[in-house]
N, C-alpha and C. Protein backbone atom coordinates (compact mmCIF):
# COMPACT_ATOMS: atom_id res chain seq x y z
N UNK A 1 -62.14 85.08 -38.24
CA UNK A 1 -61.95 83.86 -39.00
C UNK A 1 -61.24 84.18 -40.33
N UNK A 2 -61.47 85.49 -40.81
CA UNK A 2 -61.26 85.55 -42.17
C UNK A 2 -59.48 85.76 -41.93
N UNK A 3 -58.74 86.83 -40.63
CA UNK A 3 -57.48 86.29 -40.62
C UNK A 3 -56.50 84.86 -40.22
N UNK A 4 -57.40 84.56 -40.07
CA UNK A 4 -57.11 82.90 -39.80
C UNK A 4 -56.67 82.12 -41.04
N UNK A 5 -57.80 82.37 -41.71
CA UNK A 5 -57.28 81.95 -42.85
C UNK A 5 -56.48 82.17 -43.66
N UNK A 6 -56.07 83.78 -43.39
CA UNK A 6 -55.11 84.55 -44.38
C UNK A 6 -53.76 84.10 -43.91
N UNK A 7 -53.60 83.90 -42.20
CA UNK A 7 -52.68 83.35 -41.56
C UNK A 7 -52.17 82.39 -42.13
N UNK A 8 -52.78 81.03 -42.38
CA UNK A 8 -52.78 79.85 -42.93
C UNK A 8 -52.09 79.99 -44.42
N UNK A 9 -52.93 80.42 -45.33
CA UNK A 9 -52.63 80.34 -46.67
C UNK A 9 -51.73 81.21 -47.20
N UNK A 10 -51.08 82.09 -46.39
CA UNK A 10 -49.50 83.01 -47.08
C UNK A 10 -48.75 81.47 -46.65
N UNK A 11 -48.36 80.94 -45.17
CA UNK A 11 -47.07 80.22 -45.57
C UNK A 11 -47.44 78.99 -46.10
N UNK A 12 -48.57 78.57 -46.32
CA UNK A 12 -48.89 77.49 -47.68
C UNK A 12 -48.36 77.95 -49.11
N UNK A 13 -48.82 79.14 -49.51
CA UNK A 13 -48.49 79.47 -50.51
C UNK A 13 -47.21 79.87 -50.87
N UNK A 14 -46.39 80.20 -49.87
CA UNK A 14 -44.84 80.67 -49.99
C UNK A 14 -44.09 79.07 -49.63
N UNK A 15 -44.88 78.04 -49.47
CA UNK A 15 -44.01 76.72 -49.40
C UNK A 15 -44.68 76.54 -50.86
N UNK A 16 -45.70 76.48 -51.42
CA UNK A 16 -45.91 75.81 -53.00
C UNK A 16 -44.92 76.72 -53.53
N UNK A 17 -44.40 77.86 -53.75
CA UNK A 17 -43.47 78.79 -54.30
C UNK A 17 -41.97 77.37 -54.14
N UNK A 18 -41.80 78.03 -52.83
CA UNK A 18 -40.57 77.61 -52.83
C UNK A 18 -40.30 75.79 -53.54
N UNK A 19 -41.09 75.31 -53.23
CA UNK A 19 -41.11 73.05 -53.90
C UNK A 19 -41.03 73.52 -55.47
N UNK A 20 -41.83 74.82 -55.89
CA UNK A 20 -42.18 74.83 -57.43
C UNK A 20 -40.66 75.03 -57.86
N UNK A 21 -39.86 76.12 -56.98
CA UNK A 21 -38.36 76.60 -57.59
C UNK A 21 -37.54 75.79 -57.35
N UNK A 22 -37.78 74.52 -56.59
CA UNK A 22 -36.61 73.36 -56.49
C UNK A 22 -36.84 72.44 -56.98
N UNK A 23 -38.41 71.98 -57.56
CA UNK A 23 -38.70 71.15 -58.92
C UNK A 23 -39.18 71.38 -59.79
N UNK A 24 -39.10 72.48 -60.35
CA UNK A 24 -39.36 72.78 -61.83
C UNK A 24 -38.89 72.60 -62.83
N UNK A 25 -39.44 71.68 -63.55
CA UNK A 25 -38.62 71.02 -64.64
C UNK A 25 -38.21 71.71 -65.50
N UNK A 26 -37.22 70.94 -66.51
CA UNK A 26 -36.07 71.44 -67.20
C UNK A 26 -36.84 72.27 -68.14
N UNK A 27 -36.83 73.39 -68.36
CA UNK A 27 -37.05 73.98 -69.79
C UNK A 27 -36.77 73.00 -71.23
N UNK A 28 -37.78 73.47 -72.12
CA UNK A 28 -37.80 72.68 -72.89
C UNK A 28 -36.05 73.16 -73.95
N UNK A 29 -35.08 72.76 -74.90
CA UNK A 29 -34.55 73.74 -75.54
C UNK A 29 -34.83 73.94 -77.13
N UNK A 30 -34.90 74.60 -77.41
CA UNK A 30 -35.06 75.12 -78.45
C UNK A 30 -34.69 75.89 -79.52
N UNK A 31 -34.18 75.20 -80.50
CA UNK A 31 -33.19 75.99 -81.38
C UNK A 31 -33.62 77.31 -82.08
N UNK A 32 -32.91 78.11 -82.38
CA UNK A 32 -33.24 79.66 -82.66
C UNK A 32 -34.41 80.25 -83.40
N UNK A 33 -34.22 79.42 -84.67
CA UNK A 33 -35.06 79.49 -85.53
C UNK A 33 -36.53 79.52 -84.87
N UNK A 34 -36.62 77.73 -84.42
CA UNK A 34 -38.03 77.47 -83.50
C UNK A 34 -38.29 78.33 -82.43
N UNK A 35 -37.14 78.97 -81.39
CA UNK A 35 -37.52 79.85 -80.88
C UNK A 35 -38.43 81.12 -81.24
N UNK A 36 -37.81 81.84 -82.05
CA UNK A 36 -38.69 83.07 -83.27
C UNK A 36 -39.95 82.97 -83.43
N UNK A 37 -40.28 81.43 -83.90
CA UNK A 37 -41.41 81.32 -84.38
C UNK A 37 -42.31 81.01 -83.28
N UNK A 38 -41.72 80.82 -82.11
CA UNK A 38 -42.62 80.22 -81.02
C UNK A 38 -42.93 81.35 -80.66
N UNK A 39 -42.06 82.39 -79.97
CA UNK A 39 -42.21 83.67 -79.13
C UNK A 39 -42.90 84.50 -80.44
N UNK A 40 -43.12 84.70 -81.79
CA UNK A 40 -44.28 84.64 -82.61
C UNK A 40 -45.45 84.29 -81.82
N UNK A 41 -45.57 83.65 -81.86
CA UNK A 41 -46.87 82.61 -81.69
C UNK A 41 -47.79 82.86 -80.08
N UNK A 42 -46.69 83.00 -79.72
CA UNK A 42 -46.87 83.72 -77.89
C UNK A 42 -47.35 84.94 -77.90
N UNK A 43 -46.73 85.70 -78.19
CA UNK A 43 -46.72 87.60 -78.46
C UNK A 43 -48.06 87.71 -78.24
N UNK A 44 -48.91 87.26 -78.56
CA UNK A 44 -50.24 87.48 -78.45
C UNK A 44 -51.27 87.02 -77.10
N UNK A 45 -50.37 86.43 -76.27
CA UNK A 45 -50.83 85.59 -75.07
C UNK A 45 -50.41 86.57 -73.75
N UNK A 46 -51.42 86.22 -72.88
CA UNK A 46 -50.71 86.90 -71.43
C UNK A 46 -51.61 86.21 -70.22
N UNK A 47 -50.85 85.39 -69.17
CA UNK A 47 -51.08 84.69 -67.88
C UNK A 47 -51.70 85.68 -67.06
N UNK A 48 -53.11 86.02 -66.69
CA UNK A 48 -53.34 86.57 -65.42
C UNK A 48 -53.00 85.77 -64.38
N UNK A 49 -52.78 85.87 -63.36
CA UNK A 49 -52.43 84.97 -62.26
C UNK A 49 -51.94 85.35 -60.60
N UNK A 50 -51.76 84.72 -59.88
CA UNK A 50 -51.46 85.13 -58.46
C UNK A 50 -49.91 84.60 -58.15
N UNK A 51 -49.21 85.05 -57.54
CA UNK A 51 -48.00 84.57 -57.34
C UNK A 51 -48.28 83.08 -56.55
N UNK A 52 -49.07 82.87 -55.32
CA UNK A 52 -49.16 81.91 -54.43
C UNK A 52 -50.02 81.37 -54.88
N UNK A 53 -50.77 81.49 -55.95
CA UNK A 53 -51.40 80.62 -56.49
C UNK A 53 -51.81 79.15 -56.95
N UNK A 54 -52.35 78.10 -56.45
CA UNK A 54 -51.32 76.45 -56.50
C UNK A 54 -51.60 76.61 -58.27
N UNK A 55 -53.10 76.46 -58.50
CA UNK A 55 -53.29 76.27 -59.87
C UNK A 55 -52.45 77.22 -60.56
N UNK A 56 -52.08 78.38 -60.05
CA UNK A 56 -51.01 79.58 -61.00
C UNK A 56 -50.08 78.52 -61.37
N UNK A 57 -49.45 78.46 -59.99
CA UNK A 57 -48.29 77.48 -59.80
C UNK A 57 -47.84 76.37 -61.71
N UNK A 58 -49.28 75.56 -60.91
CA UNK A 58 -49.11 74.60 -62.19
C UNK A 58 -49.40 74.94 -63.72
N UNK A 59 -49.93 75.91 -63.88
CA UNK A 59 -49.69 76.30 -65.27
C UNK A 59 -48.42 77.24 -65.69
N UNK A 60 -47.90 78.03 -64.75
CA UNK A 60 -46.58 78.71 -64.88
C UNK A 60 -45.54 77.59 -65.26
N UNK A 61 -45.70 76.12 -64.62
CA UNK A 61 -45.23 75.13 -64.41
C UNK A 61 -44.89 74.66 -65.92
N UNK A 62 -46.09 74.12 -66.73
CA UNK A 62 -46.57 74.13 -68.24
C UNK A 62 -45.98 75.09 -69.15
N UNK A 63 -46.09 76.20 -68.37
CA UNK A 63 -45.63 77.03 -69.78
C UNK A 63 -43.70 77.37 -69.69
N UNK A 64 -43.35 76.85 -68.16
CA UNK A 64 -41.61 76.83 -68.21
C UNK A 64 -41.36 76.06 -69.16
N UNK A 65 -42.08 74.34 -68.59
CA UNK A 65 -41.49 73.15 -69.49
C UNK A 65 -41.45 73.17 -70.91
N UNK A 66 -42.38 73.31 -71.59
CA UNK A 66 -42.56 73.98 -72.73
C UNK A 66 -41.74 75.12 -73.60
N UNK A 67 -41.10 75.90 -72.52
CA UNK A 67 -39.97 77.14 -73.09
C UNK A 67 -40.80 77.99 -73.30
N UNK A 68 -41.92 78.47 -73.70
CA UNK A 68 -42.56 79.39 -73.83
C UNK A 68 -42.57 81.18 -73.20
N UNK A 69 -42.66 81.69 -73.96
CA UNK A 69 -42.11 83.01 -73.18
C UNK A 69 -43.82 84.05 -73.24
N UNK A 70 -44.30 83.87 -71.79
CA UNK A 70 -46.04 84.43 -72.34
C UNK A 70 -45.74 85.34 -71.18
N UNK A 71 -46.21 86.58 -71.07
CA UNK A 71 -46.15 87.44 -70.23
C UNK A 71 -47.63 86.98 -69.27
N UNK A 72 -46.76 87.46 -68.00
CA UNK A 72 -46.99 86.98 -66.86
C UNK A 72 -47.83 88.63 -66.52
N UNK A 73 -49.15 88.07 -65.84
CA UNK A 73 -49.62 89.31 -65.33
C UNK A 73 -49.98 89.27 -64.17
N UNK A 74 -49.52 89.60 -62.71
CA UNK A 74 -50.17 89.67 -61.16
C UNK A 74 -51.29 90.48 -61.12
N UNK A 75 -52.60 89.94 -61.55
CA UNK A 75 -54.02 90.07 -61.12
C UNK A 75 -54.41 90.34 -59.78
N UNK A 76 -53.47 90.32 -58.75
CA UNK A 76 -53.64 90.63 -57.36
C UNK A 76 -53.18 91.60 -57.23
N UNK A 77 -51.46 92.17 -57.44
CA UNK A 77 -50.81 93.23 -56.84
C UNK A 77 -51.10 94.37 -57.75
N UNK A 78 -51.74 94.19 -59.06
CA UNK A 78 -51.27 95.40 -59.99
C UNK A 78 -53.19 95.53 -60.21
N UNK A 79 -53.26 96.90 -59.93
CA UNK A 79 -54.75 97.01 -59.79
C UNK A 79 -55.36 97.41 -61.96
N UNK A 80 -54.50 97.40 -62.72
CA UNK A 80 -54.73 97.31 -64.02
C UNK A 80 -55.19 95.59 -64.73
N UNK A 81 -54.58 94.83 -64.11
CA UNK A 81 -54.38 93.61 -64.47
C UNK A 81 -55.85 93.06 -63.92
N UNK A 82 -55.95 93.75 -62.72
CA UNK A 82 -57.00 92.76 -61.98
C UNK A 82 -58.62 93.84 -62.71
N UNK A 83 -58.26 94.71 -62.59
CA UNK A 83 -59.05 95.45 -63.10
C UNK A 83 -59.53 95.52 -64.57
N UNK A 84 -58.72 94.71 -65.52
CA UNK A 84 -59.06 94.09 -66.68
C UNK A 84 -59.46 92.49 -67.25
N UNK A 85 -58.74 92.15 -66.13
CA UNK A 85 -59.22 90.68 -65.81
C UNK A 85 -60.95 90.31 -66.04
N UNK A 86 -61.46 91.80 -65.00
CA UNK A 86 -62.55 92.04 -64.50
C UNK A 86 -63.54 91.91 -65.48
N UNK A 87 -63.21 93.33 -66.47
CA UNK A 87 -63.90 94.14 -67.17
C UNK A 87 -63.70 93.58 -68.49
N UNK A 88 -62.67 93.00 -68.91
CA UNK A 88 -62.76 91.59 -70.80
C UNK A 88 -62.97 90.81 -70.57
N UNK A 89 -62.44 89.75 -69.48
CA UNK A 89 -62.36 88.58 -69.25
C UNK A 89 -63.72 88.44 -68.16
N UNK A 90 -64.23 88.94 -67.56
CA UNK A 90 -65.80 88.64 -67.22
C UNK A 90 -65.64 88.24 -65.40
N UNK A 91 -64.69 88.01 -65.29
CA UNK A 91 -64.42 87.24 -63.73
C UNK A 91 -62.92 87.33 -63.32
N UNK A 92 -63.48 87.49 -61.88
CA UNK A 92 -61.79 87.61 -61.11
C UNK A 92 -61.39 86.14 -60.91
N UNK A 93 -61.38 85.24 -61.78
CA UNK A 93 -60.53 84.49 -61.15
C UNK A 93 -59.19 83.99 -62.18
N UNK A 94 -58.07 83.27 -61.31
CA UNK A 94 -56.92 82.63 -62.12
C UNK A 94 -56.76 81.99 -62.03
N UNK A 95 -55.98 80.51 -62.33
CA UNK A 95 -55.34 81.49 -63.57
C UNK A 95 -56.26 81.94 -65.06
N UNK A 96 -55.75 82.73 -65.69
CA UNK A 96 -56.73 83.00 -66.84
C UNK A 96 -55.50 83.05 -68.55
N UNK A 97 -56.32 82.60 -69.36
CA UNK A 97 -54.82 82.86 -70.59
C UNK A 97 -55.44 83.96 -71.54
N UNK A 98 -55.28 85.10 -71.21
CA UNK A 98 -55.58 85.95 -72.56
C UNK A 98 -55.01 85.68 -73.86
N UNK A 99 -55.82 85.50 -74.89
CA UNK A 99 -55.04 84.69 -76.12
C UNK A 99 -56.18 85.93 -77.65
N UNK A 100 -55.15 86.63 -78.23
CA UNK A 100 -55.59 87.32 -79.24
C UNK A 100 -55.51 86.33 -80.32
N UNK A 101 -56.31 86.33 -81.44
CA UNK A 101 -56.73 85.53 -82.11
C UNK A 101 -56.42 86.53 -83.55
N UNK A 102 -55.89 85.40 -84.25
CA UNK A 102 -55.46 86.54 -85.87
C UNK A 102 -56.34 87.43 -86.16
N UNK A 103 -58.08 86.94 -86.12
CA UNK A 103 -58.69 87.81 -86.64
C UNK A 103 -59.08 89.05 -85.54
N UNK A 104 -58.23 89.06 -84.53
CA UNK A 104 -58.40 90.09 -83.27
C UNK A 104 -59.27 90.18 -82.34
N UNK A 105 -59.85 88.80 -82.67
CA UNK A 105 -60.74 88.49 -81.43
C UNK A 105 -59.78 87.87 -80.04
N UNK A 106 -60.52 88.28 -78.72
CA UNK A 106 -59.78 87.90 -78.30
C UNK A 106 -60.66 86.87 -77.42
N UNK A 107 -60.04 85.67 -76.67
CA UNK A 107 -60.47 84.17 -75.95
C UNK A 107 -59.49 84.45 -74.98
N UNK A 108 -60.65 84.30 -73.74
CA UNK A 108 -60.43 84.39 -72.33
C UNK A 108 -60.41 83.16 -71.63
N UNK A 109 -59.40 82.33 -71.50
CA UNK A 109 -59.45 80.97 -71.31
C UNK A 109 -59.39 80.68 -69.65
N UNK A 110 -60.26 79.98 -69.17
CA UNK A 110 -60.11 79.89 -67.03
C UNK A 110 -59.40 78.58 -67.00
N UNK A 111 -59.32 78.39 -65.71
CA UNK A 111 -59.04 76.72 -65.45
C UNK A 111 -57.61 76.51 -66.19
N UNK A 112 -56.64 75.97 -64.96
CA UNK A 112 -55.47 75.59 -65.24
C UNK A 112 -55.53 74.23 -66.10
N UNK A 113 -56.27 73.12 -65.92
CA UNK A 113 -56.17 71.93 -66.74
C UNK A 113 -56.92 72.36 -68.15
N UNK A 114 -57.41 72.96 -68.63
CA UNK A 114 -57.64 73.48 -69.75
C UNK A 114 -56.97 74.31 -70.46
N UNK A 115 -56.25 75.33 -69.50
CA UNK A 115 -54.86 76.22 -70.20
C UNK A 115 -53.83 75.10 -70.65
N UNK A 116 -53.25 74.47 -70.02
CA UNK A 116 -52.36 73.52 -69.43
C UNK A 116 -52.60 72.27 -70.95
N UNK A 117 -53.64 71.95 -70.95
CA UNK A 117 -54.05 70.90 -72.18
C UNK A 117 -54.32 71.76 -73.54
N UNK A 118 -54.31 72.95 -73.76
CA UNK A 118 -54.45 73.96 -75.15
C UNK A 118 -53.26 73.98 -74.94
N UNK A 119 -52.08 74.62 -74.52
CA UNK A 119 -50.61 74.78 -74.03
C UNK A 119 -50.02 73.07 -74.59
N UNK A 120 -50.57 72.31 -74.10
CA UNK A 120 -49.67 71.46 -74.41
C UNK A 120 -50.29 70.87 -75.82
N UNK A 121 -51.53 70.56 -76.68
CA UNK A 121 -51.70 70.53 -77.69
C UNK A 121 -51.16 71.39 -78.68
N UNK A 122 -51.05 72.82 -78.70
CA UNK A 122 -50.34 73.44 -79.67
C UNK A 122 -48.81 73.44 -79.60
N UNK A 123 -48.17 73.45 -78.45
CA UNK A 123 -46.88 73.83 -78.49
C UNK A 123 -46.13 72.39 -77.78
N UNK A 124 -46.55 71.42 -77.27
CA UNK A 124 -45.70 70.40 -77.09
C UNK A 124 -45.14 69.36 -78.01
């Protein structure tokens, strides 16, 4: 049963891939200056996430429209990512927003509609 399912959910997930790369909305643009200060502001952020992921999907989605430049981390293929995911962030799941905090704390944020609504309160 358990390849059954694995059967199933690769070409689900390689069709949410492919709809995401033929409607993904326009990048936001952003003039130079605001750029600087945005990718500032980012530098400190990083996406754990799955490539076939739907919820990945839709927050990768959020942070295109937006312009945002947050490093992307595969929590599945790269056994560091998933393996830290683990061990700061408390749980394997994604998507997740690692977000360092001025005073160097760092906030382990779950749940795409909560990334997705912090994402779009600060930077939209």
């Amino acid at each position: 049963m358990k390849y059954f399912f694995r059967l199933i959910r690769w070409p689900l997930g390689q069709m949410i891939v492919l709809i995401d790369r033929i409607t993904r909305p326009k990048s936001a643009d952003i003039a130079a200056d605001k750029r600087q200060e945005l990718d500032a502001s980012t530098s400190t952020m990083a996406l754990y996430q799955f490539q076939l992921c739907p919820f990945c999907v839709k927050t990768r989605r959020t942070i295109h429209r937006l312009g945002l430049n947050i490093e992307m981390r595969d929590a599945r293929n790269d056994p560091q990512w998933s393996q830290e995911l683990i061990n700061e962030g408390g749980k394997y799941q994604v998507p997740c927003l690692r977000i360092v905090q001025p005073d160097g704390s760092v906030e382990w944020m779950y749940e795409s509609d909560r990334i997705n609504l912090f994402l779009n309160e600060r930077f939209g």
